[in-house]
N, C-alpha and C. Protein backbone atom coordinates (compact mmCIF):
# COMPACT_ATOMS: atom_id res chain seq x y z
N UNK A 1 113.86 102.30 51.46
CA UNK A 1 112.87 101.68 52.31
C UNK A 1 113.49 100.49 53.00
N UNK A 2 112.74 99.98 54.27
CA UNK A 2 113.62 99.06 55.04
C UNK A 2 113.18 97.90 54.91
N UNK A 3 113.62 97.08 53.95
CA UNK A 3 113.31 95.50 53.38
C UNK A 3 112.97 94.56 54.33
N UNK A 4 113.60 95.25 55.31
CA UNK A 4 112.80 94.12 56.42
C UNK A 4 110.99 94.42 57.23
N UNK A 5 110.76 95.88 56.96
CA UNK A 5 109.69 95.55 57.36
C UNK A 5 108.95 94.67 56.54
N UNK A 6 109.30 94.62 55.06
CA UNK A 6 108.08 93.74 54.65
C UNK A 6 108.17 92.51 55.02
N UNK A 7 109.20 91.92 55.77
CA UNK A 7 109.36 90.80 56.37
C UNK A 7 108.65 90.26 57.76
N UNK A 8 108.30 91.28 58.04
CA UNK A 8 107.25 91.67 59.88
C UNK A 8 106.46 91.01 59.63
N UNK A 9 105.32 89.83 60.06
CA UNK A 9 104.61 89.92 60.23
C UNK A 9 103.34 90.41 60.77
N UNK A 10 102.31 91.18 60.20
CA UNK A 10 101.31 92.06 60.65
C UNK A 10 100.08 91.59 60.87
N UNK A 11 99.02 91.77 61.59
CA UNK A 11 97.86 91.13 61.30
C UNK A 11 97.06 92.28 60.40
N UNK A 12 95.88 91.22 59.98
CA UNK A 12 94.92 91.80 59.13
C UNK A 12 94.31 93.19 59.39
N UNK A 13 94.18 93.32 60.79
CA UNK A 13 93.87 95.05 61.19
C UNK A 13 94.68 95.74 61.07
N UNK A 14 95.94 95.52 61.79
CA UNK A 14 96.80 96.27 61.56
C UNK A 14 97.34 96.91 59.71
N UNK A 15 97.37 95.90 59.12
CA UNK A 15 97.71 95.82 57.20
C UNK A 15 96.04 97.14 56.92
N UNK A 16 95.15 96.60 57.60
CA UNK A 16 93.96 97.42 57.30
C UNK A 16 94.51 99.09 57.34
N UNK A 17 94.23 99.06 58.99
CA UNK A 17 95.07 100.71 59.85
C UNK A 17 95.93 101.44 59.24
N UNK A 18 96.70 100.41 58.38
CA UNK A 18 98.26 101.25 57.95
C UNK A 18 97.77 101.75 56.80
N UNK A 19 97.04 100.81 55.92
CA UNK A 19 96.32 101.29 54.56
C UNK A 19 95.85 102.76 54.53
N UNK A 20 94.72 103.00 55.96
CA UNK A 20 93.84 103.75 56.02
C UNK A 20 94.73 104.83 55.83
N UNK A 21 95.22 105.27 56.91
CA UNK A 21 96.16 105.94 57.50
C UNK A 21 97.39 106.51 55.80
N UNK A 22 97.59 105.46 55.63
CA UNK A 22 98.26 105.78 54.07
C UNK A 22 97.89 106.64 53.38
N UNK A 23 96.49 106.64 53.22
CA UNK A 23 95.16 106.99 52.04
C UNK A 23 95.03 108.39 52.70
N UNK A 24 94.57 108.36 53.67
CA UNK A 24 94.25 109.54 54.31
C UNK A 24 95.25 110.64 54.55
N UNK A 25 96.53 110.32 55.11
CA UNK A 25 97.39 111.05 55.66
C UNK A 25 97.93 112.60 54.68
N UNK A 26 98.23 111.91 53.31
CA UNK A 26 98.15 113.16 52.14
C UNK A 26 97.21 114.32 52.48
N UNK A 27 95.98 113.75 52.50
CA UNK A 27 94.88 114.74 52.64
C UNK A 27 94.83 115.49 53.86
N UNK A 28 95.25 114.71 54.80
CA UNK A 28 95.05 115.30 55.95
C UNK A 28 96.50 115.97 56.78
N UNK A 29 97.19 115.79 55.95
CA UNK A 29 98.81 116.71 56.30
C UNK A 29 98.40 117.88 55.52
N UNK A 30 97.87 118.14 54.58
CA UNK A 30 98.20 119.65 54.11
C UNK A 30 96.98 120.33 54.92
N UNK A 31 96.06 119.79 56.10
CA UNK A 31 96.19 121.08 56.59
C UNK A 31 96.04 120.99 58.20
N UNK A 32 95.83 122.11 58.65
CA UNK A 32 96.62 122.61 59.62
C UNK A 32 96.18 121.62 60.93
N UNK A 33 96.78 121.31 62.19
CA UNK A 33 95.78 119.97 62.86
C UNK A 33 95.42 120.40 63.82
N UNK A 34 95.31 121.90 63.78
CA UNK A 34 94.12 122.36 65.09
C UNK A 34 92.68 122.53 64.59
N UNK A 35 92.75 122.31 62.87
CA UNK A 35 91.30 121.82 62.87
C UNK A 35 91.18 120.50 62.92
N UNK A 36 91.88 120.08 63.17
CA UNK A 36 91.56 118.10 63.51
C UNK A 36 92.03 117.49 64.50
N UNK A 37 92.31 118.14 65.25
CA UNK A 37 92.76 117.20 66.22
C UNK A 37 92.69 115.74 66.53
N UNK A 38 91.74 115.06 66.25
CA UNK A 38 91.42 113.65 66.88
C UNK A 38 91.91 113.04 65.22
N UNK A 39 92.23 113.64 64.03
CA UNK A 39 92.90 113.19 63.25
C UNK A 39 94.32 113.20 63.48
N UNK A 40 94.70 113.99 64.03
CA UNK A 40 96.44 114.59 64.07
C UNK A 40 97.02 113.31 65.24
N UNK A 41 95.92 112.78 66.25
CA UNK A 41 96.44 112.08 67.25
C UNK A 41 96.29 111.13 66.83
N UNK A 42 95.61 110.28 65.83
CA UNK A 42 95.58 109.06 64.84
C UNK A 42 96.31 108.99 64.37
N UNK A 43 96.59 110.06 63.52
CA UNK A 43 97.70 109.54 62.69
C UNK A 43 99.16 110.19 62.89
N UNK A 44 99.36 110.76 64.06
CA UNK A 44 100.73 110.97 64.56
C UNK A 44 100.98 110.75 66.21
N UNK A 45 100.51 109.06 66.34
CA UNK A 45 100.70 108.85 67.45
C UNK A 45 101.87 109.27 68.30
N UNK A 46 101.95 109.80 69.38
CA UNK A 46 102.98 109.97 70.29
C UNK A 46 103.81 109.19 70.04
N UNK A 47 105.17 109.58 70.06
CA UNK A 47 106.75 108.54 70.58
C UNK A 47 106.58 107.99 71.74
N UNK A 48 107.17 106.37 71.13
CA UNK A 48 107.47 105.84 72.61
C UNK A 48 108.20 106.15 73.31
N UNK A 49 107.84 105.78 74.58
CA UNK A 49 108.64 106.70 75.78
C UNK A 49 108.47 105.27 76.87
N UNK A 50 108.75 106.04 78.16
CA UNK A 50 108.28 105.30 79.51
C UNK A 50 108.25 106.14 80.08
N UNK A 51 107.07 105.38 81.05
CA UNK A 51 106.78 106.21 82.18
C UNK A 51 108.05 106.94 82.84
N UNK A 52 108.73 106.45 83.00
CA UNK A 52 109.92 107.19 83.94
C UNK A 52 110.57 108.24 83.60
N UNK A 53 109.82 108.75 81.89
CA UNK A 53 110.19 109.90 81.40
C UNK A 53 109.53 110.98 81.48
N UNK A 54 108.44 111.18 82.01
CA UNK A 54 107.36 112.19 82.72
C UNK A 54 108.00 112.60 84.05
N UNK A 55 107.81 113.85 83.91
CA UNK A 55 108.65 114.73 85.05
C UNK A 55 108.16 114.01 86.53
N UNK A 56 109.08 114.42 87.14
CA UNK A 56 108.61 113.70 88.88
C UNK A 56 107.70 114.75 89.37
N UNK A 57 107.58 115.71 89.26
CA UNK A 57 106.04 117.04 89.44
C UNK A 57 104.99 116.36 89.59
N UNK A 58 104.68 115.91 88.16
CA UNK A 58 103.65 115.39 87.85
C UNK A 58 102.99 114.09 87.65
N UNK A 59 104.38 113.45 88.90
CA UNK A 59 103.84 112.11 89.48
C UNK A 59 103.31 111.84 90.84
N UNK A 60 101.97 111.29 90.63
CA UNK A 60 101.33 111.22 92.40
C UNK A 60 101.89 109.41 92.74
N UNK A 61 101.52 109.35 94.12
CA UNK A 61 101.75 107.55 94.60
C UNK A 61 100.38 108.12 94.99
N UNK A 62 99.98 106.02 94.91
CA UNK A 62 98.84 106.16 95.09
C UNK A 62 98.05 106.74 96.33
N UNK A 63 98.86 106.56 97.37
CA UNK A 63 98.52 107.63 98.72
C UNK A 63 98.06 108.77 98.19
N UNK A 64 98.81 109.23 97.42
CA UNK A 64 98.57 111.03 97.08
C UNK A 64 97.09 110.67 96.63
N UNK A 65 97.13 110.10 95.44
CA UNK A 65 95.68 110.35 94.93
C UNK A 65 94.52 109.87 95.78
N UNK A 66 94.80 108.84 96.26
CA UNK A 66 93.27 108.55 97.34
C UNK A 66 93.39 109.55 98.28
N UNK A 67 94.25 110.66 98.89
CA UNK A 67 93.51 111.39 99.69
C UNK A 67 93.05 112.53 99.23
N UNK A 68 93.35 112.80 97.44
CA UNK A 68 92.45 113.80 96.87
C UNK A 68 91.36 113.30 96.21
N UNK A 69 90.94 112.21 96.45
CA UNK A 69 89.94 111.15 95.72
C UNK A 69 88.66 111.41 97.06
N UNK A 70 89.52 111.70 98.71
CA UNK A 70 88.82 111.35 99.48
C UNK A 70 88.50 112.52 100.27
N UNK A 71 88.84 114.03 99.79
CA UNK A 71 88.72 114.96 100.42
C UNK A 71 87.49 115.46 99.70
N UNK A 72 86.26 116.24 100.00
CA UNK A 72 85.28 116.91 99.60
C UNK A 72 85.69 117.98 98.67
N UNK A 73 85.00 118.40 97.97
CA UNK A 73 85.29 119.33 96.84
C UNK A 73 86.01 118.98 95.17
N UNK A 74 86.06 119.91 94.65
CA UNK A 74 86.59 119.56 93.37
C UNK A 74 87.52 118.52 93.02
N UNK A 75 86.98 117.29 92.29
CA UNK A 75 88.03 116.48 92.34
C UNK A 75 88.77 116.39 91.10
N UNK A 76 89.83 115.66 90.83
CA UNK A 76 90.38 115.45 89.52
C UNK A 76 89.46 114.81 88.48
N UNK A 77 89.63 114.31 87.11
CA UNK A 77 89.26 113.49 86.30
C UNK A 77 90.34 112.38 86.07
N UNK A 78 89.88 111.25 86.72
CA UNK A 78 91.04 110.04 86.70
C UNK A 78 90.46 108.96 85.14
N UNK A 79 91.28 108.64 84.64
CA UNK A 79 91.14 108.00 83.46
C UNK A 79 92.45 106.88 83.27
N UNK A 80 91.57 105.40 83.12
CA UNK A 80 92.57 104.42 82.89
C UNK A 80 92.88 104.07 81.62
N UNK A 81 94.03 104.15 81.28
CA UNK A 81 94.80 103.80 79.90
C UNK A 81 95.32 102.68 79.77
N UNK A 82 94.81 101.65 80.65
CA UNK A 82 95.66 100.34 80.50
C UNK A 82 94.13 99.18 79.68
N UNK A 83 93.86 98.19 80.40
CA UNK A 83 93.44 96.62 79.36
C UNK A 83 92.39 96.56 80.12
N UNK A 84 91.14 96.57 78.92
CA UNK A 84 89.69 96.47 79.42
C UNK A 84 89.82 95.67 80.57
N UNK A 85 90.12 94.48 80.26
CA UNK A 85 89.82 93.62 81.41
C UNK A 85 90.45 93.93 82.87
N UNK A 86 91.32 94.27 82.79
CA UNK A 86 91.60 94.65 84.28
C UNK A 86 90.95 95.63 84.82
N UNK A 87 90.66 96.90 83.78
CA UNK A 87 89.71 97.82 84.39
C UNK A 87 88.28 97.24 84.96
N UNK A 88 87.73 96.56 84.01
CA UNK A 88 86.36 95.44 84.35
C UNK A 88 86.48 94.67 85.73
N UNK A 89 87.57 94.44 85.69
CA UNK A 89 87.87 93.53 87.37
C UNK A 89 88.25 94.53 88.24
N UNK A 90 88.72 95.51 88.56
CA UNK A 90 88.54 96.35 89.55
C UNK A 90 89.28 97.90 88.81
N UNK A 91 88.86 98.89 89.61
CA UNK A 91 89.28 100.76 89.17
C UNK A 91 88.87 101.47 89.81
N UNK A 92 89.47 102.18 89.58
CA UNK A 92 89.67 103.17 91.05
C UNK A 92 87.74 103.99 90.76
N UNK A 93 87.25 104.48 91.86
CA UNK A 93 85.69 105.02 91.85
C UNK A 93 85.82 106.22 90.68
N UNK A 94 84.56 105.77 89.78
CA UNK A 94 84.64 107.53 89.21
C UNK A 94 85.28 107.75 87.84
N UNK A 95 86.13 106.34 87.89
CA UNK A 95 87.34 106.84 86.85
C UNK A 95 86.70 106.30 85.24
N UNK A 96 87.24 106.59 84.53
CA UNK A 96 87.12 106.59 83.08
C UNK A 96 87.76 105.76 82.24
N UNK A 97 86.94 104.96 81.50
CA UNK A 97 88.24 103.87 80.48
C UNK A 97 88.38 104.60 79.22
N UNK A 98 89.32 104.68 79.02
CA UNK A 98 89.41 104.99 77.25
C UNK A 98 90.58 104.43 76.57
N UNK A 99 91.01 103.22 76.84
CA UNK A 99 91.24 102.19 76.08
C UNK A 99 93.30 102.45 76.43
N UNK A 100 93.72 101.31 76.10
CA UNK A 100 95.37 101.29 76.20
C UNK A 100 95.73 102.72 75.47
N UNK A 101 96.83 103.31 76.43
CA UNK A 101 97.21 104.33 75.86
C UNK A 101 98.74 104.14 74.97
N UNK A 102 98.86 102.78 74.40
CA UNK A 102 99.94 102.34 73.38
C UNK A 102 99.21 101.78 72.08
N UNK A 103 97.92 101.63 71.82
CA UNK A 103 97.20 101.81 70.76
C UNK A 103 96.43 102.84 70.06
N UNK A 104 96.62 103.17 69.04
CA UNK A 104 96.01 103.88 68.33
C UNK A 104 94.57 104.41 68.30
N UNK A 105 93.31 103.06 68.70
CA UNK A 105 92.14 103.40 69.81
C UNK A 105 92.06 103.98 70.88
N UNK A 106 93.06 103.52 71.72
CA UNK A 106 92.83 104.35 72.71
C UNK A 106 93.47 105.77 72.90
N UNK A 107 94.62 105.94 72.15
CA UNK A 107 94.49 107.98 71.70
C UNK A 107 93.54 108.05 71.18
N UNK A 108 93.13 107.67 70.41
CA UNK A 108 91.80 108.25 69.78
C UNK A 108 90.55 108.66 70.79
N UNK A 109 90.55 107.63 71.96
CA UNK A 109 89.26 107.69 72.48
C UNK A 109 89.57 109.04 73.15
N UNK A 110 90.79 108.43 73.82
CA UNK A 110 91.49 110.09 74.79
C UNK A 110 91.53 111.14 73.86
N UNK A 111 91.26 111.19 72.82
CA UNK A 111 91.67 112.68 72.23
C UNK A 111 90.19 112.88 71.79
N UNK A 112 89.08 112.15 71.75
CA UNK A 112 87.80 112.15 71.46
C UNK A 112 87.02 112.89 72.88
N UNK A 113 87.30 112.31 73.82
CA UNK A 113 86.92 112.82 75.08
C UNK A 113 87.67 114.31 75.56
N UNK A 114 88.81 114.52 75.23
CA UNK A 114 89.98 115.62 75.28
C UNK A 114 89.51 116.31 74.88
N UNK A 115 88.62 116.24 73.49
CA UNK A 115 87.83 117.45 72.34
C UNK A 115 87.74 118.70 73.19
N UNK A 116 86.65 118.43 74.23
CA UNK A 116 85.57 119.01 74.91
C UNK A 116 85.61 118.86 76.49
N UNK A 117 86.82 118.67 76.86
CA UNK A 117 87.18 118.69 78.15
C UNK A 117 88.11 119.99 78.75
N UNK A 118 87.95 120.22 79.63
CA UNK A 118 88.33 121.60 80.27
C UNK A 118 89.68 121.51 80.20
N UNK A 119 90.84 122.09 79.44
CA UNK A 119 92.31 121.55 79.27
C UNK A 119 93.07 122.27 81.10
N UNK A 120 92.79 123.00 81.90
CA UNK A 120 92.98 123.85 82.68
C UNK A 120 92.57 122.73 83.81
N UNK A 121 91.98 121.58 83.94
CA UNK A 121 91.61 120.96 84.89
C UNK A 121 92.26 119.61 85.63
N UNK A 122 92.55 119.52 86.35
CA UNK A 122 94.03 118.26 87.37
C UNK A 122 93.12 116.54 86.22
N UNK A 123 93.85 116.09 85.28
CA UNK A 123 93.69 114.71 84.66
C UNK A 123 94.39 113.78 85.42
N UNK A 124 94.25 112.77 85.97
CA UNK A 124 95.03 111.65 86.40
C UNK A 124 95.06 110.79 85.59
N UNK A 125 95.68 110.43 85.00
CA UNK A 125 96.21 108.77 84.00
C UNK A 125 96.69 107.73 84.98
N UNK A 126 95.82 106.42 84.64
CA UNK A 126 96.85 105.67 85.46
C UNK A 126 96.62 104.16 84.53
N UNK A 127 97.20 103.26 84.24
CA UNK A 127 97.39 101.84 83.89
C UNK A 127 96.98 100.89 85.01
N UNK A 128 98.32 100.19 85.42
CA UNK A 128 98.63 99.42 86.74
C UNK A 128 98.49 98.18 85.47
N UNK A 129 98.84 97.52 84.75
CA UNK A 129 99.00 96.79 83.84
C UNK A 129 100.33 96.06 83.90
N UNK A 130 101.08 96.50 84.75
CA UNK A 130 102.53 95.91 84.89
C UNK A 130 103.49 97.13 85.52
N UNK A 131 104.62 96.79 86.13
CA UNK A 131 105.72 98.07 86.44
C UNK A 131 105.59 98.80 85.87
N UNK A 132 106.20 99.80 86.57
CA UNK A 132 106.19 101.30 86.43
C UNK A 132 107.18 101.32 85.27
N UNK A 133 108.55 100.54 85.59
CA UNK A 133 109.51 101.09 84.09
C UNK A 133 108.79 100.28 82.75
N UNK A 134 107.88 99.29 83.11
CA UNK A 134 107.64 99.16 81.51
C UNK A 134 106.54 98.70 81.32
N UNK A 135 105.35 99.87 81.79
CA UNK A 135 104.27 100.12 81.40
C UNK A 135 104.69 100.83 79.94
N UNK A 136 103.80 99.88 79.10
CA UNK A 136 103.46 100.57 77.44
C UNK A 136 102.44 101.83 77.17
N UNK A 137 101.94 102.18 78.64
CA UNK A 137 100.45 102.67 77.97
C UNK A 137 100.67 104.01 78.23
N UNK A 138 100.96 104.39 79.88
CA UNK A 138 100.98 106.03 80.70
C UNK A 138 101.69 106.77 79.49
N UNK A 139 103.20 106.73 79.24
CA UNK A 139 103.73 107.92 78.29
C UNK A 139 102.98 107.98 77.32
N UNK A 140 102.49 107.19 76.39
CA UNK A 140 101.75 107.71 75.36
C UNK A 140 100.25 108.99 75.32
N UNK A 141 99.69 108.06 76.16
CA UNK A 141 98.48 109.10 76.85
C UNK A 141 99.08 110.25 77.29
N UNK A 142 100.18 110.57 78.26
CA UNK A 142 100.51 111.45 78.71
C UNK A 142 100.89 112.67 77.71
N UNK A 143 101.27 111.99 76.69
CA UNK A 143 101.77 113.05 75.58
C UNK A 143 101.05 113.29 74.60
N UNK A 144 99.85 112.58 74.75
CA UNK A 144 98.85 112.78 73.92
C UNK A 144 97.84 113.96 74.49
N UNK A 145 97.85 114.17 75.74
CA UNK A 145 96.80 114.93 75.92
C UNK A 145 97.11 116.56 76.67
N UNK A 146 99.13 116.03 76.52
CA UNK A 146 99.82 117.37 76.47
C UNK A 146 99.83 117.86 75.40
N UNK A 147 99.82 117.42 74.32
CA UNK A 147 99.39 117.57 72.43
C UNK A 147 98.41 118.81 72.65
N UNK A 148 96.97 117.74 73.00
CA UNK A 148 95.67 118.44 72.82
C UNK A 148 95.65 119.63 73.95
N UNK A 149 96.58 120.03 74.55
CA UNK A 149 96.73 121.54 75.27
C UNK A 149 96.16 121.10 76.56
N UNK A 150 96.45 119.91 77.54
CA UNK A 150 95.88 119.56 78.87
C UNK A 150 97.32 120.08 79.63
N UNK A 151 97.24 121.01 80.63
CA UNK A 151 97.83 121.51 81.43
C UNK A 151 98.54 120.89 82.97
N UNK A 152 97.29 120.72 83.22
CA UNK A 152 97.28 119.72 85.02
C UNK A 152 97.09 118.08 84.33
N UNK A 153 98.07 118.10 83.65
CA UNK A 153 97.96 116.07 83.91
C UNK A 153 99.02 115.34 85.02
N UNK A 154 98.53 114.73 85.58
CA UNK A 154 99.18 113.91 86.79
C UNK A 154 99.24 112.44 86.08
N UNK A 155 100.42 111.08 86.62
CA UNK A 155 100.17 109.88 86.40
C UNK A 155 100.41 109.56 87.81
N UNK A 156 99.66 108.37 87.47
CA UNK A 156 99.42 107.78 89.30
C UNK A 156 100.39 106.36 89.01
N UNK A 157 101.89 106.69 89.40
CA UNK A 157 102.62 106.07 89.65
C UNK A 157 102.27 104.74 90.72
N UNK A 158 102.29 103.23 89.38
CA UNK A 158 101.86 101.42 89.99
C UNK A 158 102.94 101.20 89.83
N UNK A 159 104.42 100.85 90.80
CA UNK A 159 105.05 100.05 91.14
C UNK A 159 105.05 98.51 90.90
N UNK A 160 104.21 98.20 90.52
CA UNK A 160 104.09 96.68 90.46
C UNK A 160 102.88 96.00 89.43
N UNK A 161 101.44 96.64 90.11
CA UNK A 161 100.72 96.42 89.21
C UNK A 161 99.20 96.90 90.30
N UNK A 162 98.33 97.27 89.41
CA UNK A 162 97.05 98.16 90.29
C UNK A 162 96.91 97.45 91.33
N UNK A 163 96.68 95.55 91.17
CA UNK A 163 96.26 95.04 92.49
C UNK A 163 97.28 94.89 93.44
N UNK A 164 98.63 94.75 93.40
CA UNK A 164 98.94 95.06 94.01
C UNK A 164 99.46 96.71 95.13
N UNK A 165 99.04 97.67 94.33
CA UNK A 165 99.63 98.87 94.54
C UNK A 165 98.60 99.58 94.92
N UNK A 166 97.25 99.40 94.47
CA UNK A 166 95.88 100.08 94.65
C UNK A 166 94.89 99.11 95.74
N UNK A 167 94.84 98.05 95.22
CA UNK A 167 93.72 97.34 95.65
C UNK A 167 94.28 96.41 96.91
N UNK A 168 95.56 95.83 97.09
CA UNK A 168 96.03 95.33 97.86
C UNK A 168 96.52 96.09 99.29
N UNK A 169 96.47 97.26 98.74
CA UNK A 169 96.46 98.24 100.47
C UNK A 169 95.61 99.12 100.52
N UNK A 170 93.95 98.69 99.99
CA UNK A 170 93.09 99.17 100.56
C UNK A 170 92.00 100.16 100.24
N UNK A 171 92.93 100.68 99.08
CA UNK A 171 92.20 101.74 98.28
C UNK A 171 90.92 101.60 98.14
N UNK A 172 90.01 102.23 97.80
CA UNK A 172 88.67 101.85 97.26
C UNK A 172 88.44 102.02 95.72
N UNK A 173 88.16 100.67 95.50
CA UNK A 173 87.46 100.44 94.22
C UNK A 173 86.30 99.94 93.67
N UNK A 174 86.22 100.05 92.70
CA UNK A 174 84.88 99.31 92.12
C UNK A 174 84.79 98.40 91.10
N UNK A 175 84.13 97.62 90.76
CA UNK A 175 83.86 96.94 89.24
C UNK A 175 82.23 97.27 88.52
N UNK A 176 83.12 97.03 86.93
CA UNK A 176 82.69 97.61 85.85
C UNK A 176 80.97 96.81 86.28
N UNK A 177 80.01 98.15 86.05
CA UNK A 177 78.45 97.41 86.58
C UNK A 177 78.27 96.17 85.10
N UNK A 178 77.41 95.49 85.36
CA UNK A 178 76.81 94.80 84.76
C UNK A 178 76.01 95.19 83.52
């Protein structure tokens, strides 16, 4: 064992999480995790990655997505994986929070909502929480909801950060209602 983690300091949730997760994991490794899914993504969070490791296919700029945001007919399901608060201060119309996609809540929420979502249907992920090379949140989500069998996932490649990349040339957004 590595003597230095016990040297890490952790906070009290986290010492909680790891406990849980401890207790549980026995029970819930011997069996199979297509009956659990929203357990399997708890407790075998995605590898870190970066964004820049998601194929270029299945990266839009934000141009791309506002003119499928703005054409009539079937649209995508856009969902932000980055920090309440920025979503609260502005996001793209329509779109969905389900919490940082580099915490353990927020796979969860994404794999809670994932349950019962059409896996065959165009997902957009997007942050805007900081650059593109070192956003914490997009790869995780991204591989989380390639896990749960989502086919058409897109990330909406932020260069810089949403307000500048979304909101600063024009896009249309909204804030979180009251």
């Amino acid at each position: 064992m590595n003597s230095n983690f016990l040297a890490t300091p952790v906070s009290r949730r986290t010492a909680i999480r790891l406990a849980a997760c401890a207790l549980a994991a026995p029970a819930v490794s011997l069996l199979p995790s297509s009956m659990f899914p929203l357990a399997a993504a708890a407790l075998n969070p995605p590898q870190s990655g970066k964004a820049q490791d998601i194929p270029p296919g299945n990266v839009l700029d934000p141009s791309q997505l506002a003119d499928m945001l703005s054409k009539p007919g079937d649209k995508p399901t856009v969902i932000c994986v980055g920090f309440e608060f920025l979503y609260n201060s502005a996001h793209i119309p329509g779109s969905l929070y389900r919490g940082p996609g580099r915490e353990g809540d927020g796979i969860v929420s994404l794999a809670k909502w994932g349950a019962n979502a059409p896996k065959n249907k165009t997902v957009v992920l997007y942050c805007g929480c900081c650059p593109w090379d070192k956003c914490p949140n997009i790869q995780p989500a991204y591989v989380a909801l390639q896990k749960l069998g989502f086919t058409q996932i897109k990330v909406l490649r932020i260069n810089q950060n949403f307000g500048a990349d979304w909101v600063d040339k024009g896009f249309p957004t909204e804030k979180k209602k009251a």
